[in-house]
C-alpha atoms as a PDB file:
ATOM      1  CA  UNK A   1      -3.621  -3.543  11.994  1.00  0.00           C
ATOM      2  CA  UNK A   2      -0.452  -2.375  10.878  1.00  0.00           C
ATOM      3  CA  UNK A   3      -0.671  -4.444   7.580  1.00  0.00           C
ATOM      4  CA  UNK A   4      -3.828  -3.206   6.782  1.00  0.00           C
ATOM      5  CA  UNK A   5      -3.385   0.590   7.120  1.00  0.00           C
ATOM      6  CA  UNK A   6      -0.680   0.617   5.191  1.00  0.00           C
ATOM      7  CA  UNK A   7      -2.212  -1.748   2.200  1.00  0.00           C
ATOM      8  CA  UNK A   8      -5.157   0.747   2.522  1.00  0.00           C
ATOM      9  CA  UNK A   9      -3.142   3.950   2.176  1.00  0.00           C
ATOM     10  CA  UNK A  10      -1.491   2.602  -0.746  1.00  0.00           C
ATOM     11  CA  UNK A  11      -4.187   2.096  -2.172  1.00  0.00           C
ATOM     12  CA  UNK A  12      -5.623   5.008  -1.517  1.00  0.00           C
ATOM     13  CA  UNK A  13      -2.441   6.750  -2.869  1.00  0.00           C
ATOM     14  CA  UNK A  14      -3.059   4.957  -6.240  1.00  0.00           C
ATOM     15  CA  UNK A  15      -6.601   5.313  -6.494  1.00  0.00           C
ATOM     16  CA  UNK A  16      -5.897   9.055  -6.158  1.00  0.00           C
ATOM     17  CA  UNK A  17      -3.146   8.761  -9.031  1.00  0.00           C
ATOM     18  CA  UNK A  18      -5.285   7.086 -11.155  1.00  0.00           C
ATOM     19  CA  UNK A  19      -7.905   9.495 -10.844  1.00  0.00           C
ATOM     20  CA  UNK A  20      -5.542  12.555 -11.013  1.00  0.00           C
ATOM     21  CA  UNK A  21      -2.957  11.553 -13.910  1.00  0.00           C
ATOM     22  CA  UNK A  22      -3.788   7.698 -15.175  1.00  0.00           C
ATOM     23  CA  UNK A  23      -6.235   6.238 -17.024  1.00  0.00           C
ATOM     24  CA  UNK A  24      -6.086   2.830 -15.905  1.00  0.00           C
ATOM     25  CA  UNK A  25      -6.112   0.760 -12.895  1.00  0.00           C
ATOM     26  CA  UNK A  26      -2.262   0.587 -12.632  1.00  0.00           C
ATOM     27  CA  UNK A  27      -1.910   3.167 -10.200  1.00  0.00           C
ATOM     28  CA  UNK A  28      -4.631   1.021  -7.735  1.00  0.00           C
ATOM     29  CA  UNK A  29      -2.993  -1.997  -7.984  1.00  0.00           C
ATOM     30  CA  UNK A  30       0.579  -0.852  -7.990  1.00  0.00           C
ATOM     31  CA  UNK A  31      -0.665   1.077  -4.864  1.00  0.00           C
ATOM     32  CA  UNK A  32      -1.697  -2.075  -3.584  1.00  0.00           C
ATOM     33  CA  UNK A  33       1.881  -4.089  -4.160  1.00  0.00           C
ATOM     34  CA  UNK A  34       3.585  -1.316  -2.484  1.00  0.00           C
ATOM     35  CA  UNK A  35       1.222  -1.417   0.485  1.00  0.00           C
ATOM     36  CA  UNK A  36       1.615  -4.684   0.713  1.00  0.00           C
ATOM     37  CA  UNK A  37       4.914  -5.043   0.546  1.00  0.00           C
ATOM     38  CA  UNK A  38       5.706  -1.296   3.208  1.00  0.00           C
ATOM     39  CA  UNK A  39       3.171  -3.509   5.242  1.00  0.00           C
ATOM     40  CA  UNK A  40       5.290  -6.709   5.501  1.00  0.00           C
ATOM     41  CA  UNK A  41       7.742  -4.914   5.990  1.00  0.00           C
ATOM     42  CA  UNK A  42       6.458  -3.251   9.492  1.00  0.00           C
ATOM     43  CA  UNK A  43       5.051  -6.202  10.708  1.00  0.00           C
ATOM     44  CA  UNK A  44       7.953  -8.496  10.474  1.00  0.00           C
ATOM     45  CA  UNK A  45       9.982  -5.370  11.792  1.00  0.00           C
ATOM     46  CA  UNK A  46       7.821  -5.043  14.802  1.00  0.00           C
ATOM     47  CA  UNK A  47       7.865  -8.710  15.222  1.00  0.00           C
ATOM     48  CA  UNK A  48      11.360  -9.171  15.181  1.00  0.00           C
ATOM     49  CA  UNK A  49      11.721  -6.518  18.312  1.00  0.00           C
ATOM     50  CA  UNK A  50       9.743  -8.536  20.671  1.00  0.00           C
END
């Protein structure tokens, strides 16, 4: 659950970017990398504490 809210929200963030100041789909998918990579992050942190 973790992983996936916080892919979504980046993408979300970079949808919104793209919309507001980019014409391209950079924003989305560089949304999506950070997202991914925030939600890796959490799950192997809240892994490693149990």
């Amino acid at each position: 659950m973790q992983f996936a809210v916080t892919t979504l929200a980046g993408m979300a963030i970079g949808y919104w970017l793209d919309r507001r100041y980019l014409p391209s789909p950079l924003g989305l998918l560089g949304g999506l990398l950070v997202g991914s990579v925030v939600g890796m992050y959490v799950l192997a942190k809240s892994l490693d504490k149990k």
